[in-house]
PDB file of N, CA and C in Angstrom:
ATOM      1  N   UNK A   1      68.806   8.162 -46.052  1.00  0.00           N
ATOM      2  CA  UNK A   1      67.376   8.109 -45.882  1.00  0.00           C
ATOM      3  C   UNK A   1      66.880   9.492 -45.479  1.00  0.00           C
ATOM      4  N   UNK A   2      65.991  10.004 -45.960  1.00  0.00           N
ATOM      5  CA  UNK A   2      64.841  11.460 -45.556  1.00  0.00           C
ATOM      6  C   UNK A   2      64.455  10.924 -44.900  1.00  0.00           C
ATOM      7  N   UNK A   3      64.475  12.328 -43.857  1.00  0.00           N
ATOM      8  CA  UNK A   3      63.492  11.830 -42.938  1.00  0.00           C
ATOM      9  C   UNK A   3      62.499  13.248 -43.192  1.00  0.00           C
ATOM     10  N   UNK A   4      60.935  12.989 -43.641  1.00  0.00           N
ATOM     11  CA  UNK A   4      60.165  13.937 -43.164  1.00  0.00           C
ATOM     12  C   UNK A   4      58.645  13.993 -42.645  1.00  0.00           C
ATOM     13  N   UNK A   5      58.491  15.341 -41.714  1.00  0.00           N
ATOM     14  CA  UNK A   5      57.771  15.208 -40.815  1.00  0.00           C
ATOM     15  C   UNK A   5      56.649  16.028 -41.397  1.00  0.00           C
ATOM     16  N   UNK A   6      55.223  15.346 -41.356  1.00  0.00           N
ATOM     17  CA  UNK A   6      54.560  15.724 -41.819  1.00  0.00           C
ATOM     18  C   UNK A   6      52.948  16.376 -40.450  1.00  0.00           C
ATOM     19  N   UNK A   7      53.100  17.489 -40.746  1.00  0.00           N
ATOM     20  CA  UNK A   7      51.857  18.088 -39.746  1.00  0.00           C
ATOM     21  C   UNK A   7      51.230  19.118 -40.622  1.00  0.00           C
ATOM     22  N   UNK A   8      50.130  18.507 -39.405  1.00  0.00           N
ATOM     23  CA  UNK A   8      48.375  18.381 -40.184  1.00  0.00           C
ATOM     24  C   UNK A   8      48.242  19.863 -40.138  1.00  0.00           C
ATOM     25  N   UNK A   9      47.928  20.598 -41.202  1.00  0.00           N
ATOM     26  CA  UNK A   9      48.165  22.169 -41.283  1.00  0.00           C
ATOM     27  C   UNK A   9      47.012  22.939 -40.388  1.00  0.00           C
ATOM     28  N   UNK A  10      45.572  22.069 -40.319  1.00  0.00           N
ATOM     29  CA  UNK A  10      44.341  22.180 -39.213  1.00  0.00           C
ATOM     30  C   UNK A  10      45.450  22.226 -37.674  1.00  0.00           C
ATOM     31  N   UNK A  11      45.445  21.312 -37.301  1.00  0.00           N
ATOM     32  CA  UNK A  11      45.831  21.246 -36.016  1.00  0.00           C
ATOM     33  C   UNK A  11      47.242  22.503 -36.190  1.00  0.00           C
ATOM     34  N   UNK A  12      47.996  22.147 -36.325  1.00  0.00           N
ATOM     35  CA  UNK A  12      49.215  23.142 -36.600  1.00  0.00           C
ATOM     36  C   UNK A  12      48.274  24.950 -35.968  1.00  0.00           C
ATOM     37  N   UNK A  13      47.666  25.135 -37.064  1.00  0.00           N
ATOM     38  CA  UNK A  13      47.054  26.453 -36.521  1.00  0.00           C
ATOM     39  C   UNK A  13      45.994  26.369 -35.211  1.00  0.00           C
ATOM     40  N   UNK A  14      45.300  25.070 -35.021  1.00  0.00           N
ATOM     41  CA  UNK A  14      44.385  25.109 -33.439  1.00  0.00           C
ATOM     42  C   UNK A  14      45.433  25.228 -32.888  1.00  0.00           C
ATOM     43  N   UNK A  15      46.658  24.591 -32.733  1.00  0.00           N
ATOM     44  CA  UNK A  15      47.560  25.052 -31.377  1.00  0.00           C
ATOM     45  C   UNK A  15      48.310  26.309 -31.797  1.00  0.00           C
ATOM     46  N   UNK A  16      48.773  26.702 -32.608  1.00  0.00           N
ATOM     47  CA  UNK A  16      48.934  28.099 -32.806  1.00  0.00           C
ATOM     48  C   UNK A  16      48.168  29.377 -32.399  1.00  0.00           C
ATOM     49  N   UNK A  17      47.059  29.293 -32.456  1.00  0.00           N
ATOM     50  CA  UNK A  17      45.961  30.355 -32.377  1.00  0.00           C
ATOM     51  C   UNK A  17      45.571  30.269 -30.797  1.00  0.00           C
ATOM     52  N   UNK A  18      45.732  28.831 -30.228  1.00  0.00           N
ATOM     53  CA  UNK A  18      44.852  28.712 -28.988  1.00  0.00           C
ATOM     54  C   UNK A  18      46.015  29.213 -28.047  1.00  0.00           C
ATOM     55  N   UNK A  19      47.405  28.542 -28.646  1.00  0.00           N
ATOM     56  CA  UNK A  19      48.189  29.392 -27.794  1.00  0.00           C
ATOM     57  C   UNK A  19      48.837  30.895 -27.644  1.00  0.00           C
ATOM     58  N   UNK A  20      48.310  31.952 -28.400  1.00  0.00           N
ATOM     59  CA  UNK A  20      48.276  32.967 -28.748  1.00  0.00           C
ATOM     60  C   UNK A  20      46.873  33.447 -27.609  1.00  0.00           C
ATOM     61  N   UNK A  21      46.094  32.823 -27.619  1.00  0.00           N
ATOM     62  CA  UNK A  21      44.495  33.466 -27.503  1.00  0.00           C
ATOM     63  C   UNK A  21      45.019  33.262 -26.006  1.00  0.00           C
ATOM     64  N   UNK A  22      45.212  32.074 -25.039  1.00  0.00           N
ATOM     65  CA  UNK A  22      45.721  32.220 -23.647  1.00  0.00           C
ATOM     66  C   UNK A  22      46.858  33.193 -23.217  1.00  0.00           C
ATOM     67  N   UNK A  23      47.392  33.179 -24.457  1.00  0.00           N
ATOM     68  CA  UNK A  23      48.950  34.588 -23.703  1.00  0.00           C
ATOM     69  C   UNK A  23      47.812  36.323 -24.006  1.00  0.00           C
ATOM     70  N   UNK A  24      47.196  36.546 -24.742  1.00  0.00           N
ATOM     71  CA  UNK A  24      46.412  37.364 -24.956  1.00  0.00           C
ATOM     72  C   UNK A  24      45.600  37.788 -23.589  1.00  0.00           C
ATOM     73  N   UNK A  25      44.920  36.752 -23.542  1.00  0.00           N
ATOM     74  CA  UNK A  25      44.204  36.853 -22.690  1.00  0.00           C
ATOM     75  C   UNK A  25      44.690  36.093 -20.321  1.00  0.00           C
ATOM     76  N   UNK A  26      46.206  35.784 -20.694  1.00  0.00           N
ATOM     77  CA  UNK A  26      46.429  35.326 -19.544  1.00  0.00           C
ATOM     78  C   UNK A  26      46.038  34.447 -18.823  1.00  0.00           C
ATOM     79  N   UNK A  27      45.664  33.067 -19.821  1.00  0.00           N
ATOM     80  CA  UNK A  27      44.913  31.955 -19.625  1.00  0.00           C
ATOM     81  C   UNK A  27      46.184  31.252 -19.200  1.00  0.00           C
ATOM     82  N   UNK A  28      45.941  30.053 -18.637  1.00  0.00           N
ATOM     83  CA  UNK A  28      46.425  28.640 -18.030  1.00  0.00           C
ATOM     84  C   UNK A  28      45.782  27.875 -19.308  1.00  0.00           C
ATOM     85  N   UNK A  29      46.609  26.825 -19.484  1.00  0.00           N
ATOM     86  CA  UNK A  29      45.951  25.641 -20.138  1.00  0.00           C
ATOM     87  C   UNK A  29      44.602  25.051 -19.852  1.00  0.00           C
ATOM     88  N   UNK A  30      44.651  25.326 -18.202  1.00  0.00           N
ATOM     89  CA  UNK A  30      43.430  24.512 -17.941  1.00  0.00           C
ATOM     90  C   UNK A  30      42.097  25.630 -18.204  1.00  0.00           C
ATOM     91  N   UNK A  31      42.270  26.880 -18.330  1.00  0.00           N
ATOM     92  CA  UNK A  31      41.841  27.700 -17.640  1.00  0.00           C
ATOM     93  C   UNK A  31      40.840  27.802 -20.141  1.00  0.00           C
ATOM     94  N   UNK A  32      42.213  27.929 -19.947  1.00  0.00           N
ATOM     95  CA  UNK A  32      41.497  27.609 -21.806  1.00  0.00           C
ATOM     96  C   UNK A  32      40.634  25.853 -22.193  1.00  0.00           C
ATOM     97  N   UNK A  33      41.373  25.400 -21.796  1.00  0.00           N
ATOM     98  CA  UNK A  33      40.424  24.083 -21.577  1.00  0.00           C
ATOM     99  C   UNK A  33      38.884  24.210 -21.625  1.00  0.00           C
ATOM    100  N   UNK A  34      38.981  24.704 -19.931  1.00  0.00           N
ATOM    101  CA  UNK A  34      37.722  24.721 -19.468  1.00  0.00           C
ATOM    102  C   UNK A  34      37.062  25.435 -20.711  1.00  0.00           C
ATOM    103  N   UNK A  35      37.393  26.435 -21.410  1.00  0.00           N
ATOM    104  CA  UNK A  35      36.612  27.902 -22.306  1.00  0.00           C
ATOM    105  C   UNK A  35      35.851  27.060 -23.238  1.00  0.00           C
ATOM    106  N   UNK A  36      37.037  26.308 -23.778  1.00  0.00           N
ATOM    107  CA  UNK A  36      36.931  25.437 -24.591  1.00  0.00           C
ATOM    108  C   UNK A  36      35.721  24.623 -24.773  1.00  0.00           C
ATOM    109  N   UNK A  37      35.455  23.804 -23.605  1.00  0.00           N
ATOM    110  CA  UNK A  37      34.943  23.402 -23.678  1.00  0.00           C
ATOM    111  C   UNK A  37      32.997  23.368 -23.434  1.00  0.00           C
ATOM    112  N   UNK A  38      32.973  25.329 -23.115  1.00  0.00           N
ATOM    113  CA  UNK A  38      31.984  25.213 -22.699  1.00  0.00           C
ATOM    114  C   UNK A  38      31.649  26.262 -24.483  1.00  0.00           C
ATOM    115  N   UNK A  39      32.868  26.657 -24.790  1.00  0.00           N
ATOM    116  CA  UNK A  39      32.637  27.316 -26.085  1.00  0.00           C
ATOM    117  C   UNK A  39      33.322  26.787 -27.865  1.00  0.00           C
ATOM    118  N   UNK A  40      33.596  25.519 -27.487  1.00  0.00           N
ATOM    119  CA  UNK A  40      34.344  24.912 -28.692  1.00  0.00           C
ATOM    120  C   UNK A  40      35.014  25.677 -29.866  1.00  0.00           C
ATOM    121  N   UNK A  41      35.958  26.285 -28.657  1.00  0.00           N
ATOM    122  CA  UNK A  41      37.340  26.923 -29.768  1.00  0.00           C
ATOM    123  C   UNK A  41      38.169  26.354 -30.548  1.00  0.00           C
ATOM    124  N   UNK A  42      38.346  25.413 -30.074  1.00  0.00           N
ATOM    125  CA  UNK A  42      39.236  24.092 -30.842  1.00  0.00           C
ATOM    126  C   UNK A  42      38.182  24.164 -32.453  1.00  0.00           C
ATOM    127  N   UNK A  43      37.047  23.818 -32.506  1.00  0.00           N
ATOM    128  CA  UNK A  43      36.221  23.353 -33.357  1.00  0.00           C
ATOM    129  C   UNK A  43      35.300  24.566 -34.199  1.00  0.00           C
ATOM    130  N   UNK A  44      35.725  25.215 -33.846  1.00  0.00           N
ATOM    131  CA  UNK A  44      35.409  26.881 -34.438  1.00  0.00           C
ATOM    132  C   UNK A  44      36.802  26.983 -35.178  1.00  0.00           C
ATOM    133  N   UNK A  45      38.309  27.049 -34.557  1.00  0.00           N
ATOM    134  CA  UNK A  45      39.241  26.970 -35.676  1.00  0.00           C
ATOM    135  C   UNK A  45      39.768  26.372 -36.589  1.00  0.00           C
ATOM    136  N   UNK A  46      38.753  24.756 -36.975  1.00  0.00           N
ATOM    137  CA  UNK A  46      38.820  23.546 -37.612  1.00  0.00           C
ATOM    138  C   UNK A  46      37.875  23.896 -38.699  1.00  0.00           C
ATOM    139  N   UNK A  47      36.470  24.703 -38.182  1.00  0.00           N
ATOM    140  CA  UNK A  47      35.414  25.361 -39.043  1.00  0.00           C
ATOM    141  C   UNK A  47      36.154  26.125 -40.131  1.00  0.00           C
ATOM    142  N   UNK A  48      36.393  27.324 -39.670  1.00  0.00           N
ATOM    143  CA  UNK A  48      36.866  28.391 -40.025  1.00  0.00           C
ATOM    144  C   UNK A  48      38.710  28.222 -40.796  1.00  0.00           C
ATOM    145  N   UNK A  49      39.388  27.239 -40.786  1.00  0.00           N
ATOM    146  CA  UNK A  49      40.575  27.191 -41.231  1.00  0.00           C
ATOM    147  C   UNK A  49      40.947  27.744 -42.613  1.00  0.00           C
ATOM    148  N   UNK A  50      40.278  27.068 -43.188  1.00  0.00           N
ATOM    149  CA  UNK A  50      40.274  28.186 -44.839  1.00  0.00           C
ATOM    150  C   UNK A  50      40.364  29.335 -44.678  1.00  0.00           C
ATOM    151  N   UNK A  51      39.753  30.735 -44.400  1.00  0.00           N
ATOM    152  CA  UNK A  51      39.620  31.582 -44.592  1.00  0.00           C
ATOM    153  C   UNK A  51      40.865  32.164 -43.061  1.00  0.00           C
ATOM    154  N   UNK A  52      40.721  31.170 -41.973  1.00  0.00           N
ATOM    155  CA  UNK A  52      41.807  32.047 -41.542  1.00  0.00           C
ATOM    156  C   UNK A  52      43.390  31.699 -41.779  1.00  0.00           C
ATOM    157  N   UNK A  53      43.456  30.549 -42.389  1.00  0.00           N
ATOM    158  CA  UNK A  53      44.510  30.251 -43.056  1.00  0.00           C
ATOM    159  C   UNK A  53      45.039  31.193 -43.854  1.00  0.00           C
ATOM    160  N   UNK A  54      44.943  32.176 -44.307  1.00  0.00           N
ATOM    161  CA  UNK A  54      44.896  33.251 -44.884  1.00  0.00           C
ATOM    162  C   UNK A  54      45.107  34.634 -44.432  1.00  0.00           C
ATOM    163  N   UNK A  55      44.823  34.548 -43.444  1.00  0.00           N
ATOM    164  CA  UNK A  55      44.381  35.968 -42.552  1.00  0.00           C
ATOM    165  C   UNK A  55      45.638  35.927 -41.838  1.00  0.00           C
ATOM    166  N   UNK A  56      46.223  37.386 -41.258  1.00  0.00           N
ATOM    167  CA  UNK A  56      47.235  37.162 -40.117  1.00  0.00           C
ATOM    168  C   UNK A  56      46.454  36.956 -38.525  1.00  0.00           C
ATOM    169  N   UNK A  57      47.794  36.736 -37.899  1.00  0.00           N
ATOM    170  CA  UNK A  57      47.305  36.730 -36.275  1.00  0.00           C
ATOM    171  C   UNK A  57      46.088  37.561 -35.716  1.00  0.00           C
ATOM    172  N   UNK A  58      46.491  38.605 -35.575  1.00  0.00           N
ATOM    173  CA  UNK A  58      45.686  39.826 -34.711  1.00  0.00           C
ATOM    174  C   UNK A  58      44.213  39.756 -35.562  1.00  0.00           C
ATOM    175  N   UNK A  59      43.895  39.494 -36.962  1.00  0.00           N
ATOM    176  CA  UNK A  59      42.928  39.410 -37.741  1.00  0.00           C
ATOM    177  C   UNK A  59      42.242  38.243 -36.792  1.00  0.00           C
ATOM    178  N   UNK A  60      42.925  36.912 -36.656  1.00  0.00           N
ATOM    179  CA  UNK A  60      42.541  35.827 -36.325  1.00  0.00           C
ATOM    180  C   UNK A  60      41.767  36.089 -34.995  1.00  0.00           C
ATOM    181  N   UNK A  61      42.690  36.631 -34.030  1.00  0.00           N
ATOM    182  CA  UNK A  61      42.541  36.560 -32.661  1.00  0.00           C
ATOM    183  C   UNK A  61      41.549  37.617 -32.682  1.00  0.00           C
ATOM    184  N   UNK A  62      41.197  38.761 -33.011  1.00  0.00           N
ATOM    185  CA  UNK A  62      39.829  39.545 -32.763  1.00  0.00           C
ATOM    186  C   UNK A  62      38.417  38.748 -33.579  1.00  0.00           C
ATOM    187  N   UNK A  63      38.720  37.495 -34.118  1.00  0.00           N
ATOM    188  CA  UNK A  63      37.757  36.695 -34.788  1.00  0.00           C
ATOM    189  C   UNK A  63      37.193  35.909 -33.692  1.00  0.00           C
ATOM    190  N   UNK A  64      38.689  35.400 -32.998  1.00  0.00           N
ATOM    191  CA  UNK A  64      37.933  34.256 -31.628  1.00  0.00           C
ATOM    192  C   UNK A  64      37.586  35.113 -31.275  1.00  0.00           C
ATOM    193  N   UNK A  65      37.996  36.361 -30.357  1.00  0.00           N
ATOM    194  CA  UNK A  65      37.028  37.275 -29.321  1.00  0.00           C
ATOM    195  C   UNK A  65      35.838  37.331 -29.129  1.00  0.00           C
ATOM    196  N   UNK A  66      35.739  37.412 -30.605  1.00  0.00           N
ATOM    197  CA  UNK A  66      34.340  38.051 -31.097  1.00  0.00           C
ATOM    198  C   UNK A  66      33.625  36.730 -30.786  1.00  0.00           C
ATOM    199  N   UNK A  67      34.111  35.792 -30.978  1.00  0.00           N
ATOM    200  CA  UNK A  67      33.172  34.406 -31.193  1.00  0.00           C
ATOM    201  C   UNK A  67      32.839  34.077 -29.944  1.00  0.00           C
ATOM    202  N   UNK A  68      33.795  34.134 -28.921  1.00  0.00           N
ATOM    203  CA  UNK A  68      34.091  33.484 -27.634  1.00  0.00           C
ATOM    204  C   UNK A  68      33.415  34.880 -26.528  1.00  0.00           C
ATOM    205  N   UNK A  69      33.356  35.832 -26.798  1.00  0.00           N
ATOM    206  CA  UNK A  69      32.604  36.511 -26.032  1.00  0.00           C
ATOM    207  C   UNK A  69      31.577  37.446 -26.407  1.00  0.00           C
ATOM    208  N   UNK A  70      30.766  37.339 -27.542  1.00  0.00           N
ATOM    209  CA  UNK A  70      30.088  37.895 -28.068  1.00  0.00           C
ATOM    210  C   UNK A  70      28.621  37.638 -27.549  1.00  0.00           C
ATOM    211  N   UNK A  71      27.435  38.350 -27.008  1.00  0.00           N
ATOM    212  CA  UNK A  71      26.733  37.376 -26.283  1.00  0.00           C
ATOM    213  C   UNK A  71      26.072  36.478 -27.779  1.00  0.00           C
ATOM    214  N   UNK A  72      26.013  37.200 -29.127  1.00  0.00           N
ATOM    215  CA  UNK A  72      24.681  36.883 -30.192  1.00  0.00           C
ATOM    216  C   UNK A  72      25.322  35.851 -30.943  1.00  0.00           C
ATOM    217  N   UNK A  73      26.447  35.291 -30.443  1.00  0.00           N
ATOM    218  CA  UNK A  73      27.065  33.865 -31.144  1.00  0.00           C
ATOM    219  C   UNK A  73      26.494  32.838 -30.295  1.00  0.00           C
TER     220      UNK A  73
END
């Protein structure tokens, strides 16, 4: 019998990217949480998956920056 495991290529990269963006930046889980939730990073990299599906890391991660601390977003 195969066994195979199938993950959702969206989520796959939100936890990829989000956990990149806290070691970057020296976040706690909770500490990204909170960001999260007052700036919907999770749902900005669900937006955006196409085009950064494509892109490498460091491309990616100066994309959240920009998003997450930009004041004109």
């Amino acid at each position: 019998m195969s066994h195979r495991t199938l993950i959702d290529p969206v989520a796959f990269l939100q936890i990829h990217f989000s956990r990149l963006f806290m070691e970057r930046h020296g976040m706690s889980p909770d500490e990204f949480l909170a960001l999260d939730a007052e700036k919907d990073i999770i749902g900005f990299l669900r937006l955006c998956y196409e085009p950064f599906h494509l892109t490498g890391d460091e491309g990616v991660l100066e994309e959240l920056d920009m998003y997450v601390y930009s004041n004109s977003l």
